[in-house]
C-alpha atoms as a PDB file:
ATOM      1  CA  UNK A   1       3.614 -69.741  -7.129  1.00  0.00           C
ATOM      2  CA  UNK A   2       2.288 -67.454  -9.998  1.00  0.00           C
ATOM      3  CA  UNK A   3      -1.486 -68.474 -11.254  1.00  0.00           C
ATOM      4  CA  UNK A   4       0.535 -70.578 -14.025  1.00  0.00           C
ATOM      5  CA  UNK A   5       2.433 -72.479 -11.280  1.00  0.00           C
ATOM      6  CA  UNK A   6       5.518 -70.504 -11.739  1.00  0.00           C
ATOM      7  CA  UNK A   7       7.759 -69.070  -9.267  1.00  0.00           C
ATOM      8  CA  UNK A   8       7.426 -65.989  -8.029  1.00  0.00           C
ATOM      9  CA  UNK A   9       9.183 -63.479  -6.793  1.00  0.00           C
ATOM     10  CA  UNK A  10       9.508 -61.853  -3.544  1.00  0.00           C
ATOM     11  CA  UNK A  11      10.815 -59.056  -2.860  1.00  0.00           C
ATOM     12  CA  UNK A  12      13.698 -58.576  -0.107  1.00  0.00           C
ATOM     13  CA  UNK A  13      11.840 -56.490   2.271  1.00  0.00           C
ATOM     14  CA  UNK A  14       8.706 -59.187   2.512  1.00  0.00           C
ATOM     15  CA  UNK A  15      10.932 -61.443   4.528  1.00  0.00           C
ATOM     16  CA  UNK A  16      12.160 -60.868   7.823  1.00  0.00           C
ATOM     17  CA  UNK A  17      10.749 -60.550  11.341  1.00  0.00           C
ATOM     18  CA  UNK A  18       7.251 -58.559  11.395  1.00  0.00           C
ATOM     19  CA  UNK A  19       7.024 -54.948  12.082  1.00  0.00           C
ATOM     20  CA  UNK A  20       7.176 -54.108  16.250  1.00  0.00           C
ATOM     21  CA  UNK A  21       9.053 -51.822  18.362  1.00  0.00           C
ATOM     22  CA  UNK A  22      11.778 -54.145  18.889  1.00  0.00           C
ATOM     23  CA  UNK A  23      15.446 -53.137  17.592  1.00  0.00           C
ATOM     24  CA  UNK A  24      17.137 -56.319  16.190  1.00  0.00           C
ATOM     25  CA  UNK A  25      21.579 -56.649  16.440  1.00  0.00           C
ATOM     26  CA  UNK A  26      21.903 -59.559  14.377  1.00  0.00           C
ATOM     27  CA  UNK A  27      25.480 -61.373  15.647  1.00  0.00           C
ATOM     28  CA  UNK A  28      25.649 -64.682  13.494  1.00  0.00           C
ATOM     29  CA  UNK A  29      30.030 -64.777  14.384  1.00  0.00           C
ATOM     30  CA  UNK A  30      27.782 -65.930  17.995  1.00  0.00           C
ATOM     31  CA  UNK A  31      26.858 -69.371  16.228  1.00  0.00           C
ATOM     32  CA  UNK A  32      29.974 -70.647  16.452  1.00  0.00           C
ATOM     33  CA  UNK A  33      29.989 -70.475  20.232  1.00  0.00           C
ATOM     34  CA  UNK A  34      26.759 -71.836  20.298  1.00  0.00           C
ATOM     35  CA  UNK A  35      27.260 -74.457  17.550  1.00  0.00           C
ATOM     36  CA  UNK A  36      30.129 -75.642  19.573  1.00  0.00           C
ATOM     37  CA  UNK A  37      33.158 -75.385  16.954  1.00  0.00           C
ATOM     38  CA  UNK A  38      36.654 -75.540  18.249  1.00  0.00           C
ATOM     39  CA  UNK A  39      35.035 -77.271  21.409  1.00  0.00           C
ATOM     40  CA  UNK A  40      37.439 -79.975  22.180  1.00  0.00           C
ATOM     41  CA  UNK A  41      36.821 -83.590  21.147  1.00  0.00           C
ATOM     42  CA  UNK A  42      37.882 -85.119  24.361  1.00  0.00           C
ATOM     43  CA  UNK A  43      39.857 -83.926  27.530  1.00  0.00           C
ATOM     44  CA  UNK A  44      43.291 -84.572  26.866  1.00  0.00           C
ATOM     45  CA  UNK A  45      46.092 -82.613  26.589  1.00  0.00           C
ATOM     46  CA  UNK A  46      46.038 -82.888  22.820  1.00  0.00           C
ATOM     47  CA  UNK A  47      42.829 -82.020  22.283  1.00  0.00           C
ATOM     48  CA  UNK A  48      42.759 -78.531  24.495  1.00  0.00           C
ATOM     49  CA  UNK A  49      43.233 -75.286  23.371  1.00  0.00           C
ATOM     50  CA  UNK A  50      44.079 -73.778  26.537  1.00  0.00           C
ATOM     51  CA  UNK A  51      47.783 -76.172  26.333  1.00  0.00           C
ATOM     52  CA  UNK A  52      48.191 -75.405  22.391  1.00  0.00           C
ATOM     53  CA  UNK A  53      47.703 -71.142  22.714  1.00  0.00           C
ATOM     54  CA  UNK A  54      51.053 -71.051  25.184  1.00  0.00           C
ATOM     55  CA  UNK A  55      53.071 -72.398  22.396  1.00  0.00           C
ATOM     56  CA  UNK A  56      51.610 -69.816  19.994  1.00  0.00           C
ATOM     57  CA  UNK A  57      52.092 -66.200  19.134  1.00  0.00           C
ATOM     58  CA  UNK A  58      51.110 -63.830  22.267  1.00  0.00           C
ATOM     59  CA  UNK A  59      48.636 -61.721  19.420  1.00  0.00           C
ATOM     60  CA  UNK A  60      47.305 -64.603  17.825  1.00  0.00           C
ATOM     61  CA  UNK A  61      46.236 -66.495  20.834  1.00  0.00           C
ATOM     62  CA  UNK A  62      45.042 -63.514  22.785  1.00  0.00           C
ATOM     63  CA  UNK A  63      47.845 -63.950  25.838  1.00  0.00           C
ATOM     64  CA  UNK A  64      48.357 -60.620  27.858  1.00  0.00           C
ATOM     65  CA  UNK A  65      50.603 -62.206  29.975  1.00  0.00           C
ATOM     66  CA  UNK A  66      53.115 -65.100  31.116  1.00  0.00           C
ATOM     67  CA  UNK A  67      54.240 -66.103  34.201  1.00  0.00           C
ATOM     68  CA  UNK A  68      55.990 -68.719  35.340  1.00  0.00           C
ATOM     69  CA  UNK A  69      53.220 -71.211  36.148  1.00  0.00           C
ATOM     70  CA  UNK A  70      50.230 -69.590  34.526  1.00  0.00           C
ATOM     71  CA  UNK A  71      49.021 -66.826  32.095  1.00  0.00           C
ATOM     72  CA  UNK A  72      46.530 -65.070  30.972  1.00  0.00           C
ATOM     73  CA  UNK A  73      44.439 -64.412  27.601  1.00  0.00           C
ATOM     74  CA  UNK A  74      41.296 -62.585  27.035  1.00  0.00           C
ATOM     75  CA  UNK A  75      38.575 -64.989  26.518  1.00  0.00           C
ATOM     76  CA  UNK A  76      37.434 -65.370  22.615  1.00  0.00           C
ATOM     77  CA  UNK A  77      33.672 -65.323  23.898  1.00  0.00           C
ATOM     78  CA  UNK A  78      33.636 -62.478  26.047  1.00  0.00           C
ATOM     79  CA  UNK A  79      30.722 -61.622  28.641  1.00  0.00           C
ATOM     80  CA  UNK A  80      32.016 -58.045  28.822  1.00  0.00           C
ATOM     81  CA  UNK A  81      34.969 -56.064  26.973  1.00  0.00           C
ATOM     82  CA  UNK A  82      38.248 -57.293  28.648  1.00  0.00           C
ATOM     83  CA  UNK A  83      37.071 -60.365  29.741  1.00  0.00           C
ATOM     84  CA  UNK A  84      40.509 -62.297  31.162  1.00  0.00           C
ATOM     85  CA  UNK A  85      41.068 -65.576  31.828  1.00  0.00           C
ATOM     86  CA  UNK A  86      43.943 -66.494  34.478  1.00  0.00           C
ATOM     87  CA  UNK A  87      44.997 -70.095  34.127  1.00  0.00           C
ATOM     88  CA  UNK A  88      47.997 -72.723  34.665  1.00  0.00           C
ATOM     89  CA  UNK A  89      50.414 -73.991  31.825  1.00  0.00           C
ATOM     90  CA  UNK A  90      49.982 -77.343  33.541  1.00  0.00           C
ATOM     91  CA  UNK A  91      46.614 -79.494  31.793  1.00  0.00           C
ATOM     92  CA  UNK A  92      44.808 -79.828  35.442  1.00  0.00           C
ATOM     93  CA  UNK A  93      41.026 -79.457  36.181  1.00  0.00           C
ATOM     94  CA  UNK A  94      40.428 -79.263  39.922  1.00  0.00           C
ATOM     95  CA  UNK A  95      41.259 -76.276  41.570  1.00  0.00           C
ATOM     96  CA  UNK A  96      42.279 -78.904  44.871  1.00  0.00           C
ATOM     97  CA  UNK A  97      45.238 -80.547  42.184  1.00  0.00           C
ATOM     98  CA  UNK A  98      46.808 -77.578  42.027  1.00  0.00           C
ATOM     99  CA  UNK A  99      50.527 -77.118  43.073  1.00  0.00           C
ATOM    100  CA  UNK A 100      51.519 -74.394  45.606  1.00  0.00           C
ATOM    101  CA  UNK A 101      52.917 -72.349  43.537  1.00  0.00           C
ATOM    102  CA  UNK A 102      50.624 -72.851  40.335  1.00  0.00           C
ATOM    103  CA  UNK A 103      48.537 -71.681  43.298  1.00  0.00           C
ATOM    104  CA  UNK A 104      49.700 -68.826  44.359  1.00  0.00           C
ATOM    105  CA  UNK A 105      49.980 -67.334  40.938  1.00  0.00           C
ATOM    106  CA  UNK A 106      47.066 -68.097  39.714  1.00  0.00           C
ATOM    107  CA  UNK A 107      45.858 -65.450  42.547  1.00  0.00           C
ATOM    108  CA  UNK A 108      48.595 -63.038  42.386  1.00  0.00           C
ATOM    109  CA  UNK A 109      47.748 -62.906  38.085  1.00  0.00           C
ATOM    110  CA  UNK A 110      44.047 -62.318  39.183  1.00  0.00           C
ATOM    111  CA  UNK A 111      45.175 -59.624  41.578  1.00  0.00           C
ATOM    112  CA  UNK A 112      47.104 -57.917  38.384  1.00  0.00           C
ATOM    113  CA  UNK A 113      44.534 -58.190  36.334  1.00  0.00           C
ATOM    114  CA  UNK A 114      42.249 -56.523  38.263  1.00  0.00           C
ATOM    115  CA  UNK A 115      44.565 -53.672  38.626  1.00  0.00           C
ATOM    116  CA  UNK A 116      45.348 -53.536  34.704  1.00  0.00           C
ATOM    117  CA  UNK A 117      41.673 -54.092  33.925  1.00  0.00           C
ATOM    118  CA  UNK A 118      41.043 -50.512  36.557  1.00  0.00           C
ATOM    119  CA  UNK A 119      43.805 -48.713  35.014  1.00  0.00           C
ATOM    120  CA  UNK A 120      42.913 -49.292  31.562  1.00  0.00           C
ATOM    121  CA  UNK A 121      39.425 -49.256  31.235  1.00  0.00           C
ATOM    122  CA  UNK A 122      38.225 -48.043  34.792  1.00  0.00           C
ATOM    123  CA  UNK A 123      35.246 -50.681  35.858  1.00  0.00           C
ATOM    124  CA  UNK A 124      33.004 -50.135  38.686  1.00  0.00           C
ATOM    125  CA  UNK A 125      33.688 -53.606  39.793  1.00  0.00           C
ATOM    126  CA  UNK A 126      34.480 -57.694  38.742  1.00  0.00           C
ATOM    127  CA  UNK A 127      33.272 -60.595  38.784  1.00  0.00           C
ATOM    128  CA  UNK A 128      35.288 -63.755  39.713  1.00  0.00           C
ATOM    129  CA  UNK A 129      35.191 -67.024  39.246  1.00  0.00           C
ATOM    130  CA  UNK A 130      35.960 -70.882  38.033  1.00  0.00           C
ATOM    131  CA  UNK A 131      33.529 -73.024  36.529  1.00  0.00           C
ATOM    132  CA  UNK A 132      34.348 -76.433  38.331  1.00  0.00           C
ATOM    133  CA  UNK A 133      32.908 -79.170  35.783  1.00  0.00           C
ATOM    134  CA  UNK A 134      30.813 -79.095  32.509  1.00  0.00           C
ATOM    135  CA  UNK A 135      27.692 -79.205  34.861  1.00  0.00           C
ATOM    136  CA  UNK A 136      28.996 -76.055  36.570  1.00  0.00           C
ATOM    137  CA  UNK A 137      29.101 -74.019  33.091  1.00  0.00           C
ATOM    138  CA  UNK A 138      32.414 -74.478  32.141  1.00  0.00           C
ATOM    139  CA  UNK A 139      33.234 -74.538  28.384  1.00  0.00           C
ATOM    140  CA  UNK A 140      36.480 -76.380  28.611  1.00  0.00           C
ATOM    141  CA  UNK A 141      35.742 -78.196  31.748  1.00  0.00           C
ATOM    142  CA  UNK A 142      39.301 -80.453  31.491  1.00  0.00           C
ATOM    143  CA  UNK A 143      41.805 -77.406  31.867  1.00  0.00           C
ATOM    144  CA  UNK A 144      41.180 -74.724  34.669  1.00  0.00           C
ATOM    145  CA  UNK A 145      40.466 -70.972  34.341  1.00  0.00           C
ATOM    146  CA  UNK A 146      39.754 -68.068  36.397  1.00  0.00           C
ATOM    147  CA  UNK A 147      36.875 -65.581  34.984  1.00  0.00           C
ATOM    148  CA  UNK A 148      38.060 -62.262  36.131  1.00  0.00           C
ATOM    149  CA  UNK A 149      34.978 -59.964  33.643  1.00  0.00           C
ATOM    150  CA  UNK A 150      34.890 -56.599  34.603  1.00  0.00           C
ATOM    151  CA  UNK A 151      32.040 -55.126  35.311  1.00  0.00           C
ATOM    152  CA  UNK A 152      30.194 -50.980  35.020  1.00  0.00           C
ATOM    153  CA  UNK A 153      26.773 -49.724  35.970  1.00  0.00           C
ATOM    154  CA  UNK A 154      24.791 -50.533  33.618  1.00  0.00           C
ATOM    155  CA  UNK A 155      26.058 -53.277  31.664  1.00  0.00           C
ATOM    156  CA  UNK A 156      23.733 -55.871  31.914  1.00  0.00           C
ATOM    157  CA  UNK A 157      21.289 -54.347  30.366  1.00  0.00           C
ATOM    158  CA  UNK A 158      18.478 -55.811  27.897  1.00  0.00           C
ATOM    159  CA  UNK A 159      20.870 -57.190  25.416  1.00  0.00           C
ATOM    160  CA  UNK A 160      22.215 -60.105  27.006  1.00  0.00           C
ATOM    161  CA  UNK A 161      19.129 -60.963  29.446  1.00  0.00           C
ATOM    162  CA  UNK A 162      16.418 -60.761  26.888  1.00  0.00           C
ATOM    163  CA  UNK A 163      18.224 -60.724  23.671  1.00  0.00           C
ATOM    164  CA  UNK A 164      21.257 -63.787  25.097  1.00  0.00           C
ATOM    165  CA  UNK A 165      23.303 -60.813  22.783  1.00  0.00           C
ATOM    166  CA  UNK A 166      26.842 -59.126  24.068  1.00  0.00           C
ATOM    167  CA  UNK A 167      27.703 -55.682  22.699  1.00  0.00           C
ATOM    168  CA  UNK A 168      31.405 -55.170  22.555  1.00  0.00           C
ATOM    169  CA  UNK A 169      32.611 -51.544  22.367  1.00  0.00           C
ATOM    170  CA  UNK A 170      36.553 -52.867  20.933  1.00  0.00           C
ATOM    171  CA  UNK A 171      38.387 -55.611  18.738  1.00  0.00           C
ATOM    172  CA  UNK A 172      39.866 -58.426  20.920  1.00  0.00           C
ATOM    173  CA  UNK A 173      43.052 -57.472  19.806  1.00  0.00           C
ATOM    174  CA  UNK A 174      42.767 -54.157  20.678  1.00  0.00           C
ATOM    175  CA  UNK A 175      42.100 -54.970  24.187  1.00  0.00           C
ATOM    176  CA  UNK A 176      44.759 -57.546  24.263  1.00  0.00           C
ATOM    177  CA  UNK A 177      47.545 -54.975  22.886  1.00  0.00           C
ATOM    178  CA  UNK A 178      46.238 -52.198  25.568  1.00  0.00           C
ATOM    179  CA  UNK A 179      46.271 -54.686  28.167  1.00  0.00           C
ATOM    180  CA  UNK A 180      49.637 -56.229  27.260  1.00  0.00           C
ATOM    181  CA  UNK A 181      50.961 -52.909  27.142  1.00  0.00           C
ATOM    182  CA  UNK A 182      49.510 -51.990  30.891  1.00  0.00           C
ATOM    183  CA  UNK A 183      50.699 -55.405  32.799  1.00  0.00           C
ATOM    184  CA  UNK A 184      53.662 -54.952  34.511  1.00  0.00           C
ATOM    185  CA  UNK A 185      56.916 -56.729  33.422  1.00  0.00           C
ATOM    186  CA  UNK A 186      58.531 -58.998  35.981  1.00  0.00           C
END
């Protein structure tokens, strides 16, 4: 307030974090992750987004690929740039209530994304995995996916450990169209 208890204004550059060495990547698309939107209300069918995308358009829903028990989309909160997810048509949470052959593709989709993910982009290595329960990280606990993030030298560097912050070098749908382009066709 002025002397005569009037506002007063600021200028622009007066606000903001103070002056330091530190670079700042401001990524506010991230709060809607962390605020939770789109999360499911419940675990049914209904509600999930993994059993709506199938019935969608392959670019709109991020799908790379269908088989004939599972798929597989790039994930819309990506640890690193062609981030896939491998998972079954079939609403199912456990990895144990799996079906033979919902089984058996699951792995054989993980083993051709991997290969896609090396010819396209060329990683140094993956990381693997399923997220058994809320408590074990998963974001959509009620419908099973396979992680299959790539992974280079170098990548986890200060942005996402000190920063929580993901740099992403391409558009999802970009990635989606190169990999689409790359799986092989049955």
């Amino acid at each position: 307030m002025s002397d005569a208890g009037e506002p007063r204004l600021e200028p622009a550059d007066r606000f903001g974090p103070p002056e330091d060495d530190i670079a700042r990547l401001w990524t506010p698309h991230r709060m809607v992750y962390i605020g939770g939107q789109d999360k499911p209300a419940d675990s049914t069918p209904d509600e999930c987004p993994f059993c709506r995308i199938p019935a969608g358009d392959d670019e709109q829903g991020l799908v790379v690929a269908r088989g004939a028990d599972c798929f597989a989309l790039l994930n819309l909160y990506p640890y690193n740039g062609g981030h896939l997810m491998v998972l079954p048509y079939r609403h199912v949470s456990d990895y144990t209530d799996l079906t033979a052959s919902e089984t058996h593709e699951l792995a054989a989709m993980t083993q051709t994304a991997m290969r896609v993910l090396r010819a396209v982009y060329a990683p140094a290595g993956f990381n693997l995995g399923m997220n058994q329960g809320e408590v074990a990280g998963a974001g959509i606990a009620a419908h099973l996916h396979q992680h299959v993030v790539p992974r280079w030298l170098g990548d986890a560097n200060f942005l996402p450990v000190v920063g929580r912050t993901k740099a992403l070098p391409e558009l999802l749908a970009d990635t989606r169209a190169r990999l689409a382009a790359a799986w092989p066709t049955r």
